[in-house]
C-alpha atoms as a PDB file:
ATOM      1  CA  UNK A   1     -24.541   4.142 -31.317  1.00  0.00           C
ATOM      2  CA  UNK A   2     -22.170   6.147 -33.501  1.00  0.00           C
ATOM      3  CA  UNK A   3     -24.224   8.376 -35.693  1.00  0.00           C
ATOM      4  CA  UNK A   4     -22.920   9.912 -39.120  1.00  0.00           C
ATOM      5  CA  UNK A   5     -24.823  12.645 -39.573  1.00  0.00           C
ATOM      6  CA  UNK A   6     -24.134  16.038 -40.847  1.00  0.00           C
ATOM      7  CA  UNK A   7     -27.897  17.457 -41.384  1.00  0.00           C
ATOM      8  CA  UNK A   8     -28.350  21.300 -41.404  1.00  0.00           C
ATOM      9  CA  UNK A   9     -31.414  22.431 -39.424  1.00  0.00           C
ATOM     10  CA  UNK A  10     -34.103  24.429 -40.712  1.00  0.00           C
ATOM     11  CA  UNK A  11     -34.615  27.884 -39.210  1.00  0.00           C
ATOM     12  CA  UNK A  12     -37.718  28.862 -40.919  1.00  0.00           C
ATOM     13  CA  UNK A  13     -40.717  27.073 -42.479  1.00  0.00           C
ATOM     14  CA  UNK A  14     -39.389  27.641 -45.355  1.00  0.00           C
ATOM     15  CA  UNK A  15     -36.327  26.699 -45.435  1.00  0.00           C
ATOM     16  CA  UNK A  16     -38.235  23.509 -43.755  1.00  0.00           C
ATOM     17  CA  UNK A  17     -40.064  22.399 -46.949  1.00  0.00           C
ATOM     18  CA  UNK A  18     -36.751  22.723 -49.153  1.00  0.00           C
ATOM     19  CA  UNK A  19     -35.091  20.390 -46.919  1.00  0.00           C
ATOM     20  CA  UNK A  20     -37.914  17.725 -47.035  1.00  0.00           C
ATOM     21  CA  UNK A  21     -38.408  18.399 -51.025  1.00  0.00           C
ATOM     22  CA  UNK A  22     -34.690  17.483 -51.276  1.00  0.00           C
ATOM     23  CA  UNK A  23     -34.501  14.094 -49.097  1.00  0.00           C
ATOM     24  CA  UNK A  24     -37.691  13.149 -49.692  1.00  0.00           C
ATOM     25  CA  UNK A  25     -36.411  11.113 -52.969  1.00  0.00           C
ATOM     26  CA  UNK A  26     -33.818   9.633 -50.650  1.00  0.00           C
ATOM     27  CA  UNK A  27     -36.647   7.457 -48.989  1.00  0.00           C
ATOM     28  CA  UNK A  28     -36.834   3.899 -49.863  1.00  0.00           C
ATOM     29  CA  UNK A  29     -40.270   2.222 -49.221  1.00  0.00           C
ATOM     30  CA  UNK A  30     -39.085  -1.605 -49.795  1.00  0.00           C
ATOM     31  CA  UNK A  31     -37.367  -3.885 -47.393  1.00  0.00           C
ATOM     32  CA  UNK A  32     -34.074  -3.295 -47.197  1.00  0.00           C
ATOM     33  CA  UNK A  33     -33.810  -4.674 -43.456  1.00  0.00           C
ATOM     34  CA  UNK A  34     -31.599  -7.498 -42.630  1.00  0.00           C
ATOM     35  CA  UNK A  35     -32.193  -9.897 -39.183  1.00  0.00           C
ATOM     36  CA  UNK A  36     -34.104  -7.646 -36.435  1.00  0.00           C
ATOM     37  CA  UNK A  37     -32.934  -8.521 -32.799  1.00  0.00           C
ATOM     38  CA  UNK A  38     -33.425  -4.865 -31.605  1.00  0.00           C
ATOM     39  CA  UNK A  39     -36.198  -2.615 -31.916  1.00  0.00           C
ATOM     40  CA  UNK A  40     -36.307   0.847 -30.627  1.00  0.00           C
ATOM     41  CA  UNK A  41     -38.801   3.402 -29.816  1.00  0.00           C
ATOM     42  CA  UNK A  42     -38.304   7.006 -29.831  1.00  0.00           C
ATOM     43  CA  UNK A  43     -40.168   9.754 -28.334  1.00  0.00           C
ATOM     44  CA  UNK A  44     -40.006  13.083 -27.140  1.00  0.00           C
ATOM     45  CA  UNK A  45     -41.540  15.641 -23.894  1.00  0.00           C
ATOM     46  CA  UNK A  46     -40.762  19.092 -23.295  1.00  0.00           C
ATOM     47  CA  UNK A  47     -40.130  20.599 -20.145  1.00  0.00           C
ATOM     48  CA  UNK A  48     -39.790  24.653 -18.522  1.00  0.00           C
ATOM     49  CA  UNK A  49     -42.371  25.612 -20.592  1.00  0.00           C
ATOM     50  CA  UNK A  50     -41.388  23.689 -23.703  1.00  0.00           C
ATOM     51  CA  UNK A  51     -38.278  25.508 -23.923  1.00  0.00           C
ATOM     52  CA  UNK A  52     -36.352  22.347 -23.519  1.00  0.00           C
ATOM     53  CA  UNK A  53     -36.633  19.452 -25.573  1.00  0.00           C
ATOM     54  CA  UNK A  54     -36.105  15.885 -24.179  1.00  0.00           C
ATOM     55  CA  UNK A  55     -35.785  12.703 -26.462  1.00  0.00           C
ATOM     56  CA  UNK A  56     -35.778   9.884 -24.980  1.00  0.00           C
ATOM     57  CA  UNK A  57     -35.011   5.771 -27.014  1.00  0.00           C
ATOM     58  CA  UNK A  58     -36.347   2.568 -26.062  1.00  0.00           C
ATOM     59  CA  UNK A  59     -34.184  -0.530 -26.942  1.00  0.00           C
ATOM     60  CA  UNK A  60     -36.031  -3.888 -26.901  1.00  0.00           C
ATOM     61  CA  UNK A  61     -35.499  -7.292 -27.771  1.00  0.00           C
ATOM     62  CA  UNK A  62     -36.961  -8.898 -30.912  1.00  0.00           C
ATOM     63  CA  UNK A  63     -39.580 -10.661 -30.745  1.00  0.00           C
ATOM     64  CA  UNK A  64     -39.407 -11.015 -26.846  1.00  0.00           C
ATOM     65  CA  UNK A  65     -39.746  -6.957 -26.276  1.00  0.00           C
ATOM     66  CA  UNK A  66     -37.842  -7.170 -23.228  1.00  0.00           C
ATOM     67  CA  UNK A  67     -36.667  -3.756 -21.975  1.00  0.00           C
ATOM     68  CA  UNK A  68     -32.498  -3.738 -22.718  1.00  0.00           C
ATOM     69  CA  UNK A  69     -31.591  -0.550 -22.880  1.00  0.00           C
ATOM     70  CA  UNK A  70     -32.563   3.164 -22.883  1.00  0.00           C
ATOM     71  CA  UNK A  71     -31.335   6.770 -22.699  1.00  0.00           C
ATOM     72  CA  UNK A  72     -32.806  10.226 -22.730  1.00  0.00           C
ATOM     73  CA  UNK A  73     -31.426  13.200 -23.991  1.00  0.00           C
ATOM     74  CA  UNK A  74     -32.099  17.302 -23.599  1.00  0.00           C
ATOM     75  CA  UNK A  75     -31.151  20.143 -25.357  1.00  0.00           C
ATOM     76  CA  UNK A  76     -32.607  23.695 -25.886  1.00  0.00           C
ATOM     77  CA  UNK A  77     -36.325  23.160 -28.319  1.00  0.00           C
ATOM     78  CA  UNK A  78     -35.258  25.561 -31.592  1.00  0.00           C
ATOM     79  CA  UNK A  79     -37.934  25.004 -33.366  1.00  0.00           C
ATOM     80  CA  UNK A  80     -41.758  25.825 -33.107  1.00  0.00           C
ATOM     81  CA  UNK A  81     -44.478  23.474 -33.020  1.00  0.00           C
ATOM     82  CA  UNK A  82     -45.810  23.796 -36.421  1.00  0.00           C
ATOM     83  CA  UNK A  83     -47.587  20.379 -37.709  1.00  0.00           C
ATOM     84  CA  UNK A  84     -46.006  19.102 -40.619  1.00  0.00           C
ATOM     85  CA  UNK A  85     -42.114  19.706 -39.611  1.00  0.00           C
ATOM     86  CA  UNK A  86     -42.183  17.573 -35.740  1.00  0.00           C
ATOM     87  CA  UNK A  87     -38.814  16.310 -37.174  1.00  0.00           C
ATOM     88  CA  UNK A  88     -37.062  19.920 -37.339  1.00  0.00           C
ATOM     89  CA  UNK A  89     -38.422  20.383 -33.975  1.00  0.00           C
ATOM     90  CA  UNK A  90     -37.726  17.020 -32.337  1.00  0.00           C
ATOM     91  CA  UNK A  91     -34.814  15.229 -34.148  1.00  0.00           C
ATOM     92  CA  UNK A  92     -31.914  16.950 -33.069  1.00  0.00           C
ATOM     93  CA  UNK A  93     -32.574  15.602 -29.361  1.00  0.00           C
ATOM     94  CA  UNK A  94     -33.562  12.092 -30.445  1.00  0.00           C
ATOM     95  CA  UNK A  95     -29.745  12.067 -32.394  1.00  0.00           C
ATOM     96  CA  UNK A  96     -28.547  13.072 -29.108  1.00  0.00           C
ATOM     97  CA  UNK A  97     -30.199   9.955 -27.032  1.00  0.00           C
ATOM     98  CA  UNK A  98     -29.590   7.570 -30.404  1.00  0.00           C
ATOM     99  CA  UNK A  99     -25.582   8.749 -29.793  1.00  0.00           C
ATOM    100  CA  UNK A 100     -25.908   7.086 -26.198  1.00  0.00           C
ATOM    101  CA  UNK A 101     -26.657   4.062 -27.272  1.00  0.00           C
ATOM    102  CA  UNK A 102     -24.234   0.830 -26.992  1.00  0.00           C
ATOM    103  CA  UNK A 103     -26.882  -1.164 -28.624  1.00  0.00           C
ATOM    104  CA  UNK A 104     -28.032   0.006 -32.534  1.00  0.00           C
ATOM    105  CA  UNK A 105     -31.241  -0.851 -33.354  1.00  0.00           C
ATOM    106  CA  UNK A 106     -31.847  -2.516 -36.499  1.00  0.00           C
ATOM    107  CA  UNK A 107     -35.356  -1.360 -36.539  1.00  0.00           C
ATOM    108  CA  UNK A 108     -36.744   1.936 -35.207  1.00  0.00           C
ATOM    109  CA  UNK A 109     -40.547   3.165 -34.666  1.00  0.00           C
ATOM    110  CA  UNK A 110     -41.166   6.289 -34.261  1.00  0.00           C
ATOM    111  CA  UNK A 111     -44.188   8.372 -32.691  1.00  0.00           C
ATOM    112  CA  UNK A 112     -45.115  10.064 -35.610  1.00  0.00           C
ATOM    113  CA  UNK A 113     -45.705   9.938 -39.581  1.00  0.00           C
ATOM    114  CA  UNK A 114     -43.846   8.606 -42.287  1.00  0.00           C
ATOM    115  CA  UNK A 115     -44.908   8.906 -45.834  1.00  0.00           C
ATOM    116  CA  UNK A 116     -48.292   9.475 -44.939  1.00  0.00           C
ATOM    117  CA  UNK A 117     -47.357  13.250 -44.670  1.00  0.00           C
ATOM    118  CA  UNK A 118     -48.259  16.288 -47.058  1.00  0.00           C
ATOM    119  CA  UNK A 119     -44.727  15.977 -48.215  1.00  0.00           C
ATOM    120  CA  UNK A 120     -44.478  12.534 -48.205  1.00  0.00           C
ATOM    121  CA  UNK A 121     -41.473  13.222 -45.669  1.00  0.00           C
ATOM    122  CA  UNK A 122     -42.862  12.571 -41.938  1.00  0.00           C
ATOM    123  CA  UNK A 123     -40.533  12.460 -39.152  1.00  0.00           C
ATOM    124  CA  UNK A 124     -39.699   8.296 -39.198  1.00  0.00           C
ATOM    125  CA  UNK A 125     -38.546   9.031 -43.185  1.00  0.00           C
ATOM    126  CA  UNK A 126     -36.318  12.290 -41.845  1.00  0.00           C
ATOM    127  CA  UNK A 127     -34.889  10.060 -39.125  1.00  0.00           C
ATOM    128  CA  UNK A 128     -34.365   6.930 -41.172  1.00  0.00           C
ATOM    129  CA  UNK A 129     -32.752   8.747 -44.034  1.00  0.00           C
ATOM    130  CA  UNK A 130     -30.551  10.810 -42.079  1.00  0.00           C
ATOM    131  CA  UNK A 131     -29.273   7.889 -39.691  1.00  0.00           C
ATOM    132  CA  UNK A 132     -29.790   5.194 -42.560  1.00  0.00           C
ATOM    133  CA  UNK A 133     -32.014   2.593 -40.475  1.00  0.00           C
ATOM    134  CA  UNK A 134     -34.878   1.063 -41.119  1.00  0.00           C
ATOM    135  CA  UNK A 135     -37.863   3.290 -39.675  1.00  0.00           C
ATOM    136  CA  UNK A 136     -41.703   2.836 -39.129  1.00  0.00           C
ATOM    137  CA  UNK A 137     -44.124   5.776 -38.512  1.00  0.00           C
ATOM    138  CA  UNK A 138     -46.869   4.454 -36.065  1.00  0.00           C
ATOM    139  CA  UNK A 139     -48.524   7.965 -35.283  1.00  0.00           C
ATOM    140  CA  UNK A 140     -51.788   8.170 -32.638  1.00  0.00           C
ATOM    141  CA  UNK A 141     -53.604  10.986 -35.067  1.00  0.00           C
ATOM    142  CA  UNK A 142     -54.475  10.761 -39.021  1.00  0.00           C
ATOM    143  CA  UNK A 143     -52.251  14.433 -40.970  1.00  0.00           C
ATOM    144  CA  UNK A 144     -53.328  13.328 -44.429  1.00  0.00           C
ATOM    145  CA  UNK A 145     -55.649  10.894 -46.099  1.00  0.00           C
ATOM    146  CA  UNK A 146     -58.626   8.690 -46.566  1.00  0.00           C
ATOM    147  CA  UNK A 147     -59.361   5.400 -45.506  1.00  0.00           C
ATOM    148  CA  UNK A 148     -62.797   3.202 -45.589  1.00  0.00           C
ATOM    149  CA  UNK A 149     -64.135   2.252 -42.279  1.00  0.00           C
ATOM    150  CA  UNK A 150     -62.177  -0.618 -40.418  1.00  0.00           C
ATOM    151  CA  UNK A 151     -63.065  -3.597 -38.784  1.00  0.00           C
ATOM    152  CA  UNK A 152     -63.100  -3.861 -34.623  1.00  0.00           C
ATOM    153  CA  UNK A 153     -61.146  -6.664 -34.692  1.00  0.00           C
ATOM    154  CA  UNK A 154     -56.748  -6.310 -33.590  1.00  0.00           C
ATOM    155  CA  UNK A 155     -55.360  -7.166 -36.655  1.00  0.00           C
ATOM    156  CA  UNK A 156     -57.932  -5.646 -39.185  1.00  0.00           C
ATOM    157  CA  UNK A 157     -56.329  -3.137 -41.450  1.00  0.00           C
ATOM    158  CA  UNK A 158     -56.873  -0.438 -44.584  1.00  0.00           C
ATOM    159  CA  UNK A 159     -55.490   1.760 -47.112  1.00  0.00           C
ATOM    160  CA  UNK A 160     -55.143   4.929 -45.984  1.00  0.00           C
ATOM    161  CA  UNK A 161     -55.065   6.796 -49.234  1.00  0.00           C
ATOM    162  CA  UNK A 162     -54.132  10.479 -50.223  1.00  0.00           C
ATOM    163  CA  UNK A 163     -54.670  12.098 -53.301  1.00  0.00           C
ATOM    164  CA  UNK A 164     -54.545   9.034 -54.799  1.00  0.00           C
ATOM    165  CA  UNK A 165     -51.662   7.331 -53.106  1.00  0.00           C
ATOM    166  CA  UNK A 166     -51.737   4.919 -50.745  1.00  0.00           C
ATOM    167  CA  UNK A 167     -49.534   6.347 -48.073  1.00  0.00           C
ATOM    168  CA  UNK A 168     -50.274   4.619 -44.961  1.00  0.00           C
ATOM    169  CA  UNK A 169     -52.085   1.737 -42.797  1.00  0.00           C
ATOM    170  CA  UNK A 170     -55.269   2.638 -40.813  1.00  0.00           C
ATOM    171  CA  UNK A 171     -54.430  -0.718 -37.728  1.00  0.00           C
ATOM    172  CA  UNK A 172     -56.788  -1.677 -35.096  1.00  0.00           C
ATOM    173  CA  UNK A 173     -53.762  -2.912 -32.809  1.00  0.00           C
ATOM    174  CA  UNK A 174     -56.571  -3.873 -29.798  1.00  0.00           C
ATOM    175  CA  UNK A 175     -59.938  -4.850 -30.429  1.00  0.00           C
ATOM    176  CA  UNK A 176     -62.726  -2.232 -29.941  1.00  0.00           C
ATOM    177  CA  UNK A 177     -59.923  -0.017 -29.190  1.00  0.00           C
ATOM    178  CA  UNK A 178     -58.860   3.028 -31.532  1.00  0.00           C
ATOM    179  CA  UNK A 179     -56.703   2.677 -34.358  1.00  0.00           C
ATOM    180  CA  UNK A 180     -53.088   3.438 -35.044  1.00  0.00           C
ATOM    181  CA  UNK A 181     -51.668   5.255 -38.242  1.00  0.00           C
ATOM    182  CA  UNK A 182     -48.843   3.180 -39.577  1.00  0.00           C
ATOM    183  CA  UNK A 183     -46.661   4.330 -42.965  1.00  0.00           C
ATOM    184  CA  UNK A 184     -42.904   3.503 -44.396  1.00  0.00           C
ATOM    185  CA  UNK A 185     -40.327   5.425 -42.580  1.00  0.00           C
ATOM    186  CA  UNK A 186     -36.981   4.400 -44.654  1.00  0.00           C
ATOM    187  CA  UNK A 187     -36.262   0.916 -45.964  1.00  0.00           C
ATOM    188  CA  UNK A 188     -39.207  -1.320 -45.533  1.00  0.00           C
ATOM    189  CA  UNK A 189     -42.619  -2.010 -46.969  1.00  0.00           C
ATOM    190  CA  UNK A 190     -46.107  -1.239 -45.481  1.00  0.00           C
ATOM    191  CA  UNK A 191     -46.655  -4.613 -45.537  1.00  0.00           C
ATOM    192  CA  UNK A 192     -43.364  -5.320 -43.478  1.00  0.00           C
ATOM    193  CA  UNK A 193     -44.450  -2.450 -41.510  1.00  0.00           C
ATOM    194  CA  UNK A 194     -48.020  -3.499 -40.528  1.00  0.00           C
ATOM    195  CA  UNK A 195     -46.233  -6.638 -39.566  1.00  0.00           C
ATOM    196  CA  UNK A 196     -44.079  -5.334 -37.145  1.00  0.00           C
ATOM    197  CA  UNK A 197     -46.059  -3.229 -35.321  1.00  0.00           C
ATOM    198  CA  UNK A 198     -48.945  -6.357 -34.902  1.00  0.00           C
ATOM    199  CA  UNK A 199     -45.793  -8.223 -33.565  1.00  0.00           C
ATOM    200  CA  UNK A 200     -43.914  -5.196 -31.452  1.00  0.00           C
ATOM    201  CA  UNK A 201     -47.518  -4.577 -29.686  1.00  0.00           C
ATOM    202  CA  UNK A 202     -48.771  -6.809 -26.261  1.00  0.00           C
ATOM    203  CA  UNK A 203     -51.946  -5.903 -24.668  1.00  0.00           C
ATOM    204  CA  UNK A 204     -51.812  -2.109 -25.259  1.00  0.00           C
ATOM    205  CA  UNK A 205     -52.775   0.358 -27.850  1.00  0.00           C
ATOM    206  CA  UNK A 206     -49.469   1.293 -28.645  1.00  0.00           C
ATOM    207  CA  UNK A 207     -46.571  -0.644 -29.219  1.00  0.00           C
ATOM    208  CA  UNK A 208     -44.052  -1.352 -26.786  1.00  0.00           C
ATOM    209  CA  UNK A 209     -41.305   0.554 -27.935  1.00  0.00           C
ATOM    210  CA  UNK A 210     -43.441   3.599 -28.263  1.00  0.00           C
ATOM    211  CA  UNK A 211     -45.122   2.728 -25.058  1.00  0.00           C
ATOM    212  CA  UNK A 212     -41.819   2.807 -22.874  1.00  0.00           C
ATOM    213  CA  UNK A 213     -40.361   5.540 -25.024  1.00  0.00           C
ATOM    214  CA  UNK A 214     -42.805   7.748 -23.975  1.00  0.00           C
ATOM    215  CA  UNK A 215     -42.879   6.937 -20.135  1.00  0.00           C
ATOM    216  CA  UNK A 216     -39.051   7.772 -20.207  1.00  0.00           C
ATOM    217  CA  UNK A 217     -39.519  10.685 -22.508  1.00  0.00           C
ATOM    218  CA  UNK A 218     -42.525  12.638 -20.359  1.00  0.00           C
ATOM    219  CA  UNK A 219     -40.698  11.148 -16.839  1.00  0.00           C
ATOM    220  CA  UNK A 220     -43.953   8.867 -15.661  1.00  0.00           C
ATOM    221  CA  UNK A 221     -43.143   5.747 -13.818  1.00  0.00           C
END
């Protein structure tokens, strides 16, 4: 997958937050997706003591979610673990794995936040922005926001709201099972999004992009 992207990295927190401030307006939260075939997952592990930073992408068939491709990537970590800024921490090795790619993905979720972020720039928005692809942030753990209490049912969904915003999806993707935290990455709707996750996840919590992502990511079989 060729990748043109010429993103400067963040050194400090600081310089962190100026970076988001200045793409954040760069995000589009409509559909702007054409046909999906592919779907990808990306995740990331760290090895020697979280020195090293491994990406690793998940390229599936759409809707079938059959397993056609993958690749993992590692380069030195160079940023801390700081919530709020995963994407200065873990991009730079997820471009790497994207770059191995013969297949693009025409839709990408990502193990993380979008929107629903105290910037309003997670790391699916950072990713889809800088890489301009459709993204999805399906994240295991609320950041930011509010929602009312949700139904046990897979399928049943609400507005997860922050300071007044709705910024995410609150998604039971397995009955009785805990919920997912779904918001816009880059160019597509909630709506769209909470669609595609229902539709990218089997008999799991997680979707299956994420799912295998992560296997090849942390090395489990």
């Amino acid at each position: 997958m060729k990748i043109n992207c010429n993103s400067a990295w963040a050194q400090t927190v600081e310089e962190a937050i100026e970076i988001q401030k200045q793409l954040r307006h760069l995000v589009i939260v409509e559909n702007d997706l054409g046909e999906v075939r592919y779907v990808a997952g990306v995740d990331v592990g760290f090895e020697d003591n979280y020195t090293m930073t491994q990406a690793a992408v998940a390229v599936l068939s759409f809707p079938q979610l059959q397993l056609l491709e993958s690749a993992i990537a590692q380069i030195p970590t160079t940023f801390p673990y700081i919530p709020g800024f995963l994407s200065f921490r873990e991009i730079p090795a997820i471009l790497k794995a994207l770059e191995k790619l013969n297949l693009a993905p025409d839709l990408i979720l990502c193990d993380g936040q979008g929107i629903a972020h105290p910037r309003r720039f997670g790391i699916a928005c950072h990713l889809g922005v800088l890489i301009d692809v459709p993204t999805i942030g399906v994240a295991k753990s609320l950041l930011v926001g509010k929602h009312e209490e949700l139904s046990p049912e897979k399928g049943s969904w609400q507005p997860l709201r922050d300071r007044g915003e709705v910024v995410g999806a609150v998604l039971r993707t397995r009955t009785n099972v805990n919920p997912v935290y779904v918001s816009v990455g880059h160019r597509i709707s909630l709506i769209t999004a909470i669609d595609y996750v229902l539709r990218c996840t089997t008999k799991y919590r997680l979707p299956e992009t994420t799912r295998l992502a992560d296997k090849l990511a942390s090395g489990k079989k």
